[in-house]
PDB file of N, CA and C in Angstrom:
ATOM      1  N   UNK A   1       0.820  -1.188   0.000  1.00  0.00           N
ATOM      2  CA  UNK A   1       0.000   0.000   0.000  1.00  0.00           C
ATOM      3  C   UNK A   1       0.870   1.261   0.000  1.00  0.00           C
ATOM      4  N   UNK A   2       1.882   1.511   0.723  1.00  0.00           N
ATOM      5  CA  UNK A   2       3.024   2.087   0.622  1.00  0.00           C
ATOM      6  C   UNK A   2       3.863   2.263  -0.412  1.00  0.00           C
ATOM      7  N   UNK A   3       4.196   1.259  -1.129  1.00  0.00           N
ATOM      8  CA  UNK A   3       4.408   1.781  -2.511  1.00  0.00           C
ATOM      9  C   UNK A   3       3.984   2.594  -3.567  1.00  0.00           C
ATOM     10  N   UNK A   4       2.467   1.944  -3.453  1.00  0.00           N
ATOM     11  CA  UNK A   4       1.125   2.832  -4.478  1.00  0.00           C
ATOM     12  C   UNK A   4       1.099   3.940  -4.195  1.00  0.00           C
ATOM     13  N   UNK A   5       1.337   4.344  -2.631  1.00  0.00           N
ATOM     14  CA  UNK A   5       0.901   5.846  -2.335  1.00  0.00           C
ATOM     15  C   UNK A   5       2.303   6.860  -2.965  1.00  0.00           C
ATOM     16  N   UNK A   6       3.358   5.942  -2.599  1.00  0.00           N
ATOM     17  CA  UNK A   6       4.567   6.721  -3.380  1.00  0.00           C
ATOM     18  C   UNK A   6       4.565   6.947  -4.881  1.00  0.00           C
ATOM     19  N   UNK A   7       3.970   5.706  -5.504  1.00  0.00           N
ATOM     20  CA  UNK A   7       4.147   6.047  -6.890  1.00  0.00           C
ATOM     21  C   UNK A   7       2.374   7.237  -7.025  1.00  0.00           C
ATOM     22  N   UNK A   8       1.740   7.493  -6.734  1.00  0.00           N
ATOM     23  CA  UNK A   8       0.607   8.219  -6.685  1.00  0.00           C
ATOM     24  C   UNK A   8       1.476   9.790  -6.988  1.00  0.00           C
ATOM     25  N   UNK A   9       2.010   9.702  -5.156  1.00  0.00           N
ATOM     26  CA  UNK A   9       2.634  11.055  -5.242  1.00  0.00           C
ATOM     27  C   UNK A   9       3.842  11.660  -5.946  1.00  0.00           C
ATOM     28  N   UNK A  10       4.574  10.506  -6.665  1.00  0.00           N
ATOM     29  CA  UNK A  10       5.489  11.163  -7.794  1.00  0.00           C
ATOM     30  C   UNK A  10       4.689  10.929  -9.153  1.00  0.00           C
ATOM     31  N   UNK A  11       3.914  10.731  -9.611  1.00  0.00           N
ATOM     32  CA  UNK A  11       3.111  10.984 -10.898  1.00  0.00           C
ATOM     33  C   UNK A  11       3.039  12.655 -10.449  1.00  0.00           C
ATOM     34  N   UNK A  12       2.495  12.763  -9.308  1.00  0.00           N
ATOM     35  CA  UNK A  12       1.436  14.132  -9.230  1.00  0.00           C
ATOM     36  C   UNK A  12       2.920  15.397  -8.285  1.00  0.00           C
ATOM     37  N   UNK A  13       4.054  14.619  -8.949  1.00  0.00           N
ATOM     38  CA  UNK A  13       5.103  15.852  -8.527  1.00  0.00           C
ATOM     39  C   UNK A  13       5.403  16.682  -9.880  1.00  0.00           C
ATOM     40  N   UNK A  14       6.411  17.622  -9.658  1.00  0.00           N
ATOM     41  CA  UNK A  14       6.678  18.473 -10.948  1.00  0.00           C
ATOM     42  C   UNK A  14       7.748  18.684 -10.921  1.00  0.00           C
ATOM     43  N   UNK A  15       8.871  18.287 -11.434  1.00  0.00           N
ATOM     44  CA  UNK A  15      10.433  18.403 -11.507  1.00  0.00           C
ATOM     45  C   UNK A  15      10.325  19.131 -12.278  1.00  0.00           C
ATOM     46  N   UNK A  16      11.420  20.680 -11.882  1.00  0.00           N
ATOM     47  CA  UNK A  16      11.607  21.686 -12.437  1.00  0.00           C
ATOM     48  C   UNK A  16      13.109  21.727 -12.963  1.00  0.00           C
ATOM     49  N   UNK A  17      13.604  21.667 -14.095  1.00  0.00           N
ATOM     50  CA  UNK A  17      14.941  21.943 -14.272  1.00  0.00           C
ATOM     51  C   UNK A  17      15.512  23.501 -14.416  1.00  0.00           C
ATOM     52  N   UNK A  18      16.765  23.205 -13.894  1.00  0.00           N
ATOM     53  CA  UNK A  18      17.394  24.795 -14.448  1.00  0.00           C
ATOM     54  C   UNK A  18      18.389  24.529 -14.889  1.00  0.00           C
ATOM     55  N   UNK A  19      18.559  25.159 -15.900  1.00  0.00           N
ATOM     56  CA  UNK A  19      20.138  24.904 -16.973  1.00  0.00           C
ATOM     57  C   UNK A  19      21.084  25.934 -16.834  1.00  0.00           C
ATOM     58  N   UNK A  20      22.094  25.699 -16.555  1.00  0.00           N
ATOM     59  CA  UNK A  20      23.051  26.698 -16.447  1.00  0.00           C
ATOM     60  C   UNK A  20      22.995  28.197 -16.666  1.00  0.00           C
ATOM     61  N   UNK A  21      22.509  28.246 -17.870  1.00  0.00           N
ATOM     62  CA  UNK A  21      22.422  29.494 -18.326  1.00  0.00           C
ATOM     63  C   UNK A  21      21.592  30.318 -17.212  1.00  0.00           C
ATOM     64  N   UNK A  22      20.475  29.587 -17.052  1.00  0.00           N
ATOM     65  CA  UNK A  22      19.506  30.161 -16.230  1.00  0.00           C
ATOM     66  C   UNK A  22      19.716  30.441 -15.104  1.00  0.00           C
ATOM     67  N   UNK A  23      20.512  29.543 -14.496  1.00  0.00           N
ATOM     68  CA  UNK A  23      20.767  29.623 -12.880  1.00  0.00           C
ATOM     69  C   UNK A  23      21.981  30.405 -12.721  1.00  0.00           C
ATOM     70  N   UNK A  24      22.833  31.173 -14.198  1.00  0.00           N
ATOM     71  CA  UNK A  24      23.551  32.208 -13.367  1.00  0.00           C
ATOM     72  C   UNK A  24      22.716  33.606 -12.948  1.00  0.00           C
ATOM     73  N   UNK A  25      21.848  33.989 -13.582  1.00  0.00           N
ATOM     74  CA  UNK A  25      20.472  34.942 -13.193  1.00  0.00           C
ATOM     75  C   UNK A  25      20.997  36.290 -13.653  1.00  0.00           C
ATOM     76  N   UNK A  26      19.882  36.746 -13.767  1.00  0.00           N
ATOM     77  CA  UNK A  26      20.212  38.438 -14.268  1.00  0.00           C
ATOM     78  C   UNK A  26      20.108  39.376 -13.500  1.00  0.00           C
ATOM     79  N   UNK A  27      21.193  40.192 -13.021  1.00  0.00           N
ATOM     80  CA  UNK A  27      21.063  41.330 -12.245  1.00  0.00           C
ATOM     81  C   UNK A  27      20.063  42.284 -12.808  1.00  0.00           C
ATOM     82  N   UNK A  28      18.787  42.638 -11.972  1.00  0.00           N
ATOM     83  CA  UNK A  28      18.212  43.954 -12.210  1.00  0.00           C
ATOM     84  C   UNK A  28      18.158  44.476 -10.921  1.00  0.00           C
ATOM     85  N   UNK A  29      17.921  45.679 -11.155  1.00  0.00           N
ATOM     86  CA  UNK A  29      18.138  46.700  -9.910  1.00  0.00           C
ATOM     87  C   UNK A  29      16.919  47.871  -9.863  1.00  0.00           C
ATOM     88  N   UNK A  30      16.059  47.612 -11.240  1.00  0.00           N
ATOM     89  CA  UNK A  30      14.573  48.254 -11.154  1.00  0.00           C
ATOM     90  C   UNK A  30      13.591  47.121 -11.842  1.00  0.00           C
ATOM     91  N   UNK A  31      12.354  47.233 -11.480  1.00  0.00           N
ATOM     92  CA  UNK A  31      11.451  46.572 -11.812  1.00  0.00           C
ATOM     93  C   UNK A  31      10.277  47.583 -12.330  1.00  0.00           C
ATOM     94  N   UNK A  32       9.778  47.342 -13.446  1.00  0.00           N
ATOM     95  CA  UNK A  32       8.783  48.160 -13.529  1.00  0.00           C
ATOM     96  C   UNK A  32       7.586  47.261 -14.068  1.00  0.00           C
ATOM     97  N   UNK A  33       6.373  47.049 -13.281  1.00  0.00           N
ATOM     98  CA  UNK A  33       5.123  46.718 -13.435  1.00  0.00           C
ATOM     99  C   UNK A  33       3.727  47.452 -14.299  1.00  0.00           C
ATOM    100  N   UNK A  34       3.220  46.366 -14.580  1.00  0.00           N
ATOM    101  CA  UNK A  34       2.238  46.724 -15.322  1.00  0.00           C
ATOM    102  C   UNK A  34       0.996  45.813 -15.383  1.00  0.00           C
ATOM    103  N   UNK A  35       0.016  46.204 -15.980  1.00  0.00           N
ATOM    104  CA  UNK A  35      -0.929  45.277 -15.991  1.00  0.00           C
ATOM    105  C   UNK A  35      -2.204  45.530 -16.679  1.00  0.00           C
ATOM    106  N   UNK A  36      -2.752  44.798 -17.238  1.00  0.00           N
ATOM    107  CA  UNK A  36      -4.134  45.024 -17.881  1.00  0.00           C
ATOM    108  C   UNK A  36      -5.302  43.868 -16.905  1.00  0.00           C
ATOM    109  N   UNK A  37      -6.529  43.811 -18.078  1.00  0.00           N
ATOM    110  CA  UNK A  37      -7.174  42.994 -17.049  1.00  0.00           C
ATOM    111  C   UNK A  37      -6.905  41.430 -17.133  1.00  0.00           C
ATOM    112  N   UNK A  38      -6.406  41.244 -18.117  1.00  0.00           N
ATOM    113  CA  UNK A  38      -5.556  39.774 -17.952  1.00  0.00           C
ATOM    114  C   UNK A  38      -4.629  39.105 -17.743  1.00  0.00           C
ATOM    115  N   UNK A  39      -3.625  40.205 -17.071  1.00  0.00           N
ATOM    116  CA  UNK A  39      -2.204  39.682 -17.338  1.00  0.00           C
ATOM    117  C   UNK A  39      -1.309  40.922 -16.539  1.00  0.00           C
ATOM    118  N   UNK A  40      -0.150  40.551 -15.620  1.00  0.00           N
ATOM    119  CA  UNK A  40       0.438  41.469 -15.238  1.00  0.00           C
ATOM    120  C   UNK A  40       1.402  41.259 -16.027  1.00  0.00           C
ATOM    121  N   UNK A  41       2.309  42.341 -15.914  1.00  0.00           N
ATOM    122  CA  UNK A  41       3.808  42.353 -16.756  1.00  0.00           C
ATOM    123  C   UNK A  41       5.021  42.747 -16.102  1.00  0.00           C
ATOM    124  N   UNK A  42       6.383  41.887 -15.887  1.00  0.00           N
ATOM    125  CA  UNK A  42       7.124  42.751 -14.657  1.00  0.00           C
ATOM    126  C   UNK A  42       8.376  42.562 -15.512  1.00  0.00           C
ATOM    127  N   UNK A  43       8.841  43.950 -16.154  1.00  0.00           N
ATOM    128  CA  UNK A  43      10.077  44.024 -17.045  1.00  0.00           C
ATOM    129  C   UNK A  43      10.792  44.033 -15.690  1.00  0.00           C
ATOM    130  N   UNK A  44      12.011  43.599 -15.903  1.00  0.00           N
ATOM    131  CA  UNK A  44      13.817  44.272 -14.747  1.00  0.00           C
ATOM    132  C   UNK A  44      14.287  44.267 -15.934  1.00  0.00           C
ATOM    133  N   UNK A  45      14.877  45.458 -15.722  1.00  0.00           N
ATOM    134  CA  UNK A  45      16.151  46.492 -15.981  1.00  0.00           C
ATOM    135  C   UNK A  45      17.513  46.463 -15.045  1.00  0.00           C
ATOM    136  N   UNK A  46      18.016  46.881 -15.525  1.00  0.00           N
ATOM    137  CA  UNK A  46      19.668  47.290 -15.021  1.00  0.00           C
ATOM    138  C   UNK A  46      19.630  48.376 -15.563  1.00  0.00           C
ATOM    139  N   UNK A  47      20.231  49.368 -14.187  1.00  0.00           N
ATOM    140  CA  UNK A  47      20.259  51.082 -14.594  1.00  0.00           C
ATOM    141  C   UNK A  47      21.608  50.990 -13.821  1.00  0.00           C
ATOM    142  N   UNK A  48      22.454  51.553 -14.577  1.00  0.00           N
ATOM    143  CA  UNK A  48      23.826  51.492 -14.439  1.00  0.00           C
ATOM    144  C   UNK A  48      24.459  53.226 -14.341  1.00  0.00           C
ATOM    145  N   UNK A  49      24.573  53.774 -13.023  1.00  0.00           N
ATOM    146  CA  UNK A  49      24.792  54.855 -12.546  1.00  0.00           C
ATOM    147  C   UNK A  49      25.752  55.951 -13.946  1.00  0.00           C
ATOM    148  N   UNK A  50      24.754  56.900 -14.235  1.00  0.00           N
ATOM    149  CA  UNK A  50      25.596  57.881 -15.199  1.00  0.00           C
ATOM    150  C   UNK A  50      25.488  57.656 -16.553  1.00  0.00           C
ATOM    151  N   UNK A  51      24.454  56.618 -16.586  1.00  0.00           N
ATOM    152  CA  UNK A  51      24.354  56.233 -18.019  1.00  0.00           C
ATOM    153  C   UNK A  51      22.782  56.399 -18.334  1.00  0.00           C
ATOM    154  N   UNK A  52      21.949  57.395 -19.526  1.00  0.00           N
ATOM    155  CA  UNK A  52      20.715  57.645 -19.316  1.00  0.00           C
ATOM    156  C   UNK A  52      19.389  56.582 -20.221  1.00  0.00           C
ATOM    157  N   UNK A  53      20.486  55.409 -20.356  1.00  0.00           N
ATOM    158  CA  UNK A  53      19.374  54.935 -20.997  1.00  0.00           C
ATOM    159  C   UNK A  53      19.803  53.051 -20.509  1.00  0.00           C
ATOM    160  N   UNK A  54      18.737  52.675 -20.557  1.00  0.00           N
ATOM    161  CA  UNK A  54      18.812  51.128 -19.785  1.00  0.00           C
ATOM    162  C   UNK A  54      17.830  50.353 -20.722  1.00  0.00           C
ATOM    163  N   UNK A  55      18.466  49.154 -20.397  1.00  0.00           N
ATOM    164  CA  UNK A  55      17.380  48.088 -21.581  1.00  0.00           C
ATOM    165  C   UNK A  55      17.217  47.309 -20.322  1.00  0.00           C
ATOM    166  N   UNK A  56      15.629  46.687 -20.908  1.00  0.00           N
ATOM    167  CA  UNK A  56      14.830  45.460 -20.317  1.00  0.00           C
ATOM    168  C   UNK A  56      15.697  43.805 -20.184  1.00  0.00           C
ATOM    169  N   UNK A  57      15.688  43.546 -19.369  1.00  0.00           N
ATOM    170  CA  UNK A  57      17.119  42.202 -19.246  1.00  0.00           C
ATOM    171  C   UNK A  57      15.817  41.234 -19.372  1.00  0.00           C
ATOM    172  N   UNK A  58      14.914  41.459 -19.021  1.00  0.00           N
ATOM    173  CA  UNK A  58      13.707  40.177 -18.599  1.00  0.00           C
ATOM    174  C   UNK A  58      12.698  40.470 -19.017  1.00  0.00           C
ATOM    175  N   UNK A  59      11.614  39.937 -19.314  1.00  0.00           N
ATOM    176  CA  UNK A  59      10.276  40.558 -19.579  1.00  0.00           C
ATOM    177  C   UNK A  59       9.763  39.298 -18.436  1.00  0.00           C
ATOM    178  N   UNK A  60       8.616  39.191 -17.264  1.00  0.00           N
ATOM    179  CA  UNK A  60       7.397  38.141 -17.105  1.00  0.00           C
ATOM    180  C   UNK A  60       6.494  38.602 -16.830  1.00  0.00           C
ATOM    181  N   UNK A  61       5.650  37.692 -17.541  1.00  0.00           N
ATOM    182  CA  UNK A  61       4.160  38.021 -17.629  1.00  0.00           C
ATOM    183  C   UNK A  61       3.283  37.095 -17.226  1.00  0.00           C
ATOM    184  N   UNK A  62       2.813  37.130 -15.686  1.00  0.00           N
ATOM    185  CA  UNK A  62       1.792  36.445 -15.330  1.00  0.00           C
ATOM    186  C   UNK A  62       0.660  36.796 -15.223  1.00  0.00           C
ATOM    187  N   UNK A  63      -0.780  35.582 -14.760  1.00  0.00           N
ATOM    188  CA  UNK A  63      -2.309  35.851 -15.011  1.00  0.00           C
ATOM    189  C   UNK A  63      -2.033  36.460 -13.363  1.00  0.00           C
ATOM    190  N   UNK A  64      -3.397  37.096 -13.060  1.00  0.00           N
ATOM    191  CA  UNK A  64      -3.303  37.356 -11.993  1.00  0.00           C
ATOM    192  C   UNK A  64      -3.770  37.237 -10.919  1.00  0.00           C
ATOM    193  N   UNK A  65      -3.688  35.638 -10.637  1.00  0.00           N
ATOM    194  CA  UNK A  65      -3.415  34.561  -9.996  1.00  0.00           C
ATOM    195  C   UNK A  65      -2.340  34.458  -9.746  1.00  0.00           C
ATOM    196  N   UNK A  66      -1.758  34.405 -10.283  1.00  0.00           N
ATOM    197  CA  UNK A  66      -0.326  33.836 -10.147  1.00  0.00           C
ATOM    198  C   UNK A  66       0.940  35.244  -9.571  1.00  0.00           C
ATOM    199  N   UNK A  67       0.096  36.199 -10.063  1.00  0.00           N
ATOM    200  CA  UNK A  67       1.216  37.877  -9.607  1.00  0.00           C
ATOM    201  C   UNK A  67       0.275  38.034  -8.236  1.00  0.00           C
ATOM    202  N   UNK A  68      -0.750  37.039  -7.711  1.00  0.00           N
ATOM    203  CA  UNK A  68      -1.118  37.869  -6.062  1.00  0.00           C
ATOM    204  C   UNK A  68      -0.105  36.569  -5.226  1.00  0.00           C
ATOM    205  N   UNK A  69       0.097  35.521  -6.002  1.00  0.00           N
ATOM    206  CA  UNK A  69       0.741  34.089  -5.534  1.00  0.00           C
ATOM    207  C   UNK A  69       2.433  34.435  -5.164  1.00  0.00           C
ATOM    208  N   UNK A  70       3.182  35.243  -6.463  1.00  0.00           N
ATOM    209  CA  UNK A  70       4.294  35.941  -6.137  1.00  0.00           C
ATOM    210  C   UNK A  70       4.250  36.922  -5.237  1.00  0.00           C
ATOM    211  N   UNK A  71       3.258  37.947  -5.041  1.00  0.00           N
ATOM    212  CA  UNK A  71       3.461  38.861  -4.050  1.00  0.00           C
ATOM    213  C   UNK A  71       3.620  38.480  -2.476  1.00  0.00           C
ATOM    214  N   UNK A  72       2.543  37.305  -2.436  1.00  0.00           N
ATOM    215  CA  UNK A  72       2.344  36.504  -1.031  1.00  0.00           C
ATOM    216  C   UNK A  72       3.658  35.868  -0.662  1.00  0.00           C
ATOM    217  N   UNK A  73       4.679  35.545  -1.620  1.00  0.00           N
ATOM    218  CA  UNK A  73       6.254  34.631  -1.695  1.00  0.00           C
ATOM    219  C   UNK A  73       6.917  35.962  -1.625  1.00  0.00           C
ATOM    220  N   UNK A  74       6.881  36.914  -1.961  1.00  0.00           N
ATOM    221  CA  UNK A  74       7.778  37.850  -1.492  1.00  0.00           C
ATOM    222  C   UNK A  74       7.834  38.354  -0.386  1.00  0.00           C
ATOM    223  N   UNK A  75       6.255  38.468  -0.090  1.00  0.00           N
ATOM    224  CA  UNK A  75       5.842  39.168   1.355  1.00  0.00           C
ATOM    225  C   UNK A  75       6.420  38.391   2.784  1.00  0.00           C
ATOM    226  N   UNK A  76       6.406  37.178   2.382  1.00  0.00           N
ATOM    227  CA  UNK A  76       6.886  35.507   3.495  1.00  0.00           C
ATOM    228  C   UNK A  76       8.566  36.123   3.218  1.00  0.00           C
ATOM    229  N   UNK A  77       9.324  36.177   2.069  1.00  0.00           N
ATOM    230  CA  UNK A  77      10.317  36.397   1.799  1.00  0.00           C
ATOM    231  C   UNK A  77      11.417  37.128   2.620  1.00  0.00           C
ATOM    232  N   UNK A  78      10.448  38.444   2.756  1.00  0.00           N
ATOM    233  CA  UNK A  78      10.800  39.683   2.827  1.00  0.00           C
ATOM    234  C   UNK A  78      10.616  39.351   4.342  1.00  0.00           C
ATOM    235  N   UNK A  79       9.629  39.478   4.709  1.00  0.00           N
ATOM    236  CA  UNK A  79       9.330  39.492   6.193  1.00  0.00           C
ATOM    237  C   UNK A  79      10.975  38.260   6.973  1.00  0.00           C
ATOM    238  N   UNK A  80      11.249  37.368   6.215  1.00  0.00           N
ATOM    239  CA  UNK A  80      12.073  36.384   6.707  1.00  0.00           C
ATOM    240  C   UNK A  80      13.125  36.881   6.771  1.00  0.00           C
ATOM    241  N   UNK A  81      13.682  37.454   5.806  1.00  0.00           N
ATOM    242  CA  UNK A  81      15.015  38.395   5.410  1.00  0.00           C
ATOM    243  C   UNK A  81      14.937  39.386   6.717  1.00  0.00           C
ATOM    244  N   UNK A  82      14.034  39.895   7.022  1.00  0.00           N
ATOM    245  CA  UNK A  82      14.125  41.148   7.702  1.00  0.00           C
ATOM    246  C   UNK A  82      14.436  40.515   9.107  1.00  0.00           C
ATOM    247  N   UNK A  83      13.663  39.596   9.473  1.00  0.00           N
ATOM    248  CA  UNK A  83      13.745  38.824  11.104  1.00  0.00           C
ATOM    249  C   UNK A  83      15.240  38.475  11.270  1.00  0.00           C
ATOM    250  N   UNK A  84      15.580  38.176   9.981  1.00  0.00           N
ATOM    251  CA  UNK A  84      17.734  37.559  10.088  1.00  0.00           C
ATOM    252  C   UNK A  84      18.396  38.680  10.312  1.00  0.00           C
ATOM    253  N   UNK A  85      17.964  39.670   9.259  1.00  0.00           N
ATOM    254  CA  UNK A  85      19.220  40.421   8.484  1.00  0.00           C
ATOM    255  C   UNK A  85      18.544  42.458   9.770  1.00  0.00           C
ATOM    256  N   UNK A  86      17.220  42.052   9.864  1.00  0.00           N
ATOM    257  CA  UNK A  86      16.978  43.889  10.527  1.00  0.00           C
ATOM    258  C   UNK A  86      16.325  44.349   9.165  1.00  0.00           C
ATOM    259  N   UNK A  87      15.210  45.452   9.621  1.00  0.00           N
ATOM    260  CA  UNK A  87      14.682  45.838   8.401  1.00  0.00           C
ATOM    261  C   UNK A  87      15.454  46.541   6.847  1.00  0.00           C
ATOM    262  N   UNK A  88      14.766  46.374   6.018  1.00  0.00           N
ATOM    263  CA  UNK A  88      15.632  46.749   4.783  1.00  0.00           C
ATOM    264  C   UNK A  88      15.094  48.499   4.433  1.00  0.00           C
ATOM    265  N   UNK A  89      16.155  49.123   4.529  1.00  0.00           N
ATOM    266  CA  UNK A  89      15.973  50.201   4.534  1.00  0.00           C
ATOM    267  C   UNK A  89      16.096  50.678   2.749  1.00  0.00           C
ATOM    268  N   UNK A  90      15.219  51.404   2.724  1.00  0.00           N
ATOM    269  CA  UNK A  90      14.339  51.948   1.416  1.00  0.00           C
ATOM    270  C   UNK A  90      14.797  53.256   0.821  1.00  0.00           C
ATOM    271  N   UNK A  91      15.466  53.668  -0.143  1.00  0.00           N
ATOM    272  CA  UNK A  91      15.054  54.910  -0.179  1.00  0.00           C
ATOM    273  C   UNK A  91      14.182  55.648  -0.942  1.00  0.00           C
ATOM    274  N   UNK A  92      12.691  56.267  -0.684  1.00  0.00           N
ATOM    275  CA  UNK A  92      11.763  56.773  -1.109  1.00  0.00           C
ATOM    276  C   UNK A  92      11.806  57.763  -2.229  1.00  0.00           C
ATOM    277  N   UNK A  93      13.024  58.441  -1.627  1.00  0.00           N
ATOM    278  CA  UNK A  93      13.143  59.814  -2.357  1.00  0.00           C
ATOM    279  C   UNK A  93      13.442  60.313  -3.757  1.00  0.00           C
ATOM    280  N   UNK A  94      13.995  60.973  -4.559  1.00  0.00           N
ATOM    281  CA  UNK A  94      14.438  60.441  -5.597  1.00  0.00           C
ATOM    282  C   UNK A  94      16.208  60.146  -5.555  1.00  0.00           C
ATOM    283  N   UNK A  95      16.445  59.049  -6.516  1.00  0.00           N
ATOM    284  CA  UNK A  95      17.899  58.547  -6.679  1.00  0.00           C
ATOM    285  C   UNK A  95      18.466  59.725  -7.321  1.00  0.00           C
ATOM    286  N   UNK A  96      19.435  60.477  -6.782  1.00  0.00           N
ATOM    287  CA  UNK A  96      20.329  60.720  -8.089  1.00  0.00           C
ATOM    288  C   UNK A  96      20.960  60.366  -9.169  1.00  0.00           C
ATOM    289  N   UNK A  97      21.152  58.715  -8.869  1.00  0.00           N
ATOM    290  CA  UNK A  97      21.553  58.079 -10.021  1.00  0.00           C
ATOM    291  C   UNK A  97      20.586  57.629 -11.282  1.00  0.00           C
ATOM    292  N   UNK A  98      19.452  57.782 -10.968  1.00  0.00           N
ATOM    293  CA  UNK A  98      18.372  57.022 -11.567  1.00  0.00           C
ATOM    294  C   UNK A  98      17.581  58.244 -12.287  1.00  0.00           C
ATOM    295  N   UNK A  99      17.804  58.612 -13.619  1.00  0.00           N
ATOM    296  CA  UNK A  99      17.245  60.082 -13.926  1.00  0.00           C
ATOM    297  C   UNK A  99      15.464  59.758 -13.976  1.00  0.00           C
ATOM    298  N   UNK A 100      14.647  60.500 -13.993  1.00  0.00           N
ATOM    299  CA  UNK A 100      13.343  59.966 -14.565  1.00  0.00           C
ATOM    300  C   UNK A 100      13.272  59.307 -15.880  1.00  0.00           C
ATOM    301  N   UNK A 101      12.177  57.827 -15.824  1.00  0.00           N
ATOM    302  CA  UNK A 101      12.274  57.226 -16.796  1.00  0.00           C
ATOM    303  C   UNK A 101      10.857  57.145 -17.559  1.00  0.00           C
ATOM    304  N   UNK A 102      11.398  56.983 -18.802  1.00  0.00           N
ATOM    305  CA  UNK A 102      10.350  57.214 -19.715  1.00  0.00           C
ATOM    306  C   UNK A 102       9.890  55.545 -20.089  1.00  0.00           C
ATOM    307  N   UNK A 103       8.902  55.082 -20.249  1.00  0.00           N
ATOM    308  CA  UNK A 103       8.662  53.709 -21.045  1.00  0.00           C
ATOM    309  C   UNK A 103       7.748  53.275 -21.748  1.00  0.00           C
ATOM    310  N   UNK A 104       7.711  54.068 -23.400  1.00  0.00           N
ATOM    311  CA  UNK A 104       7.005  54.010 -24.475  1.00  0.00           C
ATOM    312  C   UNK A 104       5.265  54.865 -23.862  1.00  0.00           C
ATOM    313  N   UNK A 105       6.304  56.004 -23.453  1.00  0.00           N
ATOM    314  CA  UNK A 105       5.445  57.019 -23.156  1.00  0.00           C
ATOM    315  C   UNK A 105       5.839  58.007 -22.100  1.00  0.00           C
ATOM    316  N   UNK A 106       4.637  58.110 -21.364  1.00  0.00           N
ATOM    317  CA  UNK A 106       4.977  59.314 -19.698  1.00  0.00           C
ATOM    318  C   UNK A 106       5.626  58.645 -19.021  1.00  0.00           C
ATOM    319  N   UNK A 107       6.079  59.348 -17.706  1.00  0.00           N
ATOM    320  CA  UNK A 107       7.151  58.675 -17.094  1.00  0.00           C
ATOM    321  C   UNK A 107       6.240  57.498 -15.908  1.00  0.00           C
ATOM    322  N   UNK A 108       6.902  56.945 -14.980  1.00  0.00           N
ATOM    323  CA  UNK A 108       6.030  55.626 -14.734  1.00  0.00           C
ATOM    324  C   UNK A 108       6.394  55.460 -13.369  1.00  0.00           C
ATOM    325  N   UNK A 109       5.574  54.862 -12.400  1.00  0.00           N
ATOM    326  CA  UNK A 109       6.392  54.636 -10.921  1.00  0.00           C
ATOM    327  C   UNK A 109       7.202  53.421 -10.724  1.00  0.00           C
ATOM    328  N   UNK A 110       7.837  53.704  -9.850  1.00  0.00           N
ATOM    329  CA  UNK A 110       9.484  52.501 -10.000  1.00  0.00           C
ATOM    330  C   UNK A 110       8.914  51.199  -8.755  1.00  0.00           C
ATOM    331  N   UNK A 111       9.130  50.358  -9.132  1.00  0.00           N
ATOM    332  CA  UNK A 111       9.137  49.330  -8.050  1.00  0.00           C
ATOM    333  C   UNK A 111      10.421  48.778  -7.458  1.00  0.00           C
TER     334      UNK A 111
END
């Protein structure tokens, strides 16, 4: 009976691979969000101090299901990070390094 239940629960697992490429990861250092009524969109960028123009390193686009599912994993995330490490201090204000950005239009709020 013990067997069956094992082979049950690896049919109904999901092995995820990551290939090298993937698992060295892409530095971004802004995120900018978006969303319609079907779909959120979360470009990262790399804005590289003194330089006024930055390209999109990533594009993802989830339903939104799945972008309240990431927020809830960040929120657990974040909160965990902070209990180890002390709160993560923010800065609100504007960057000097970061000029206002434009993105295929008016300018946009930064995440």
């Amino acid at each position: 009976m013990e067997a069956e239940d094992q082979k049950k629960q690896n049919a109904n697992q999901l092995n995820i691979e990551l290939n090298e490429e993937v698992a060295q990861g892409i530095y971004s250092n802004l995120a900018i969000i978006t969303h319609s009524t079907s779909e959120f969109v979360i470009d990262f960028v790399r804005v590289m101090p003194g330089i006024p123009k930055a390209g999109v390193k990533s594009r993802i686009i989830l339903t939104p299901e799945h972008a309240k599912r990431l927020l809830l994993a960040l929120q657990d995330n974040v909160k965990k990070f902070e209990q180890q490490n002390g709160p993560i201090k923010m800065n609100m204000g504007n960057d000097p390094h970061i000029p206002p950005i434009s993105f295929g239009g008016g300018n946009i709020p930064l995440a």
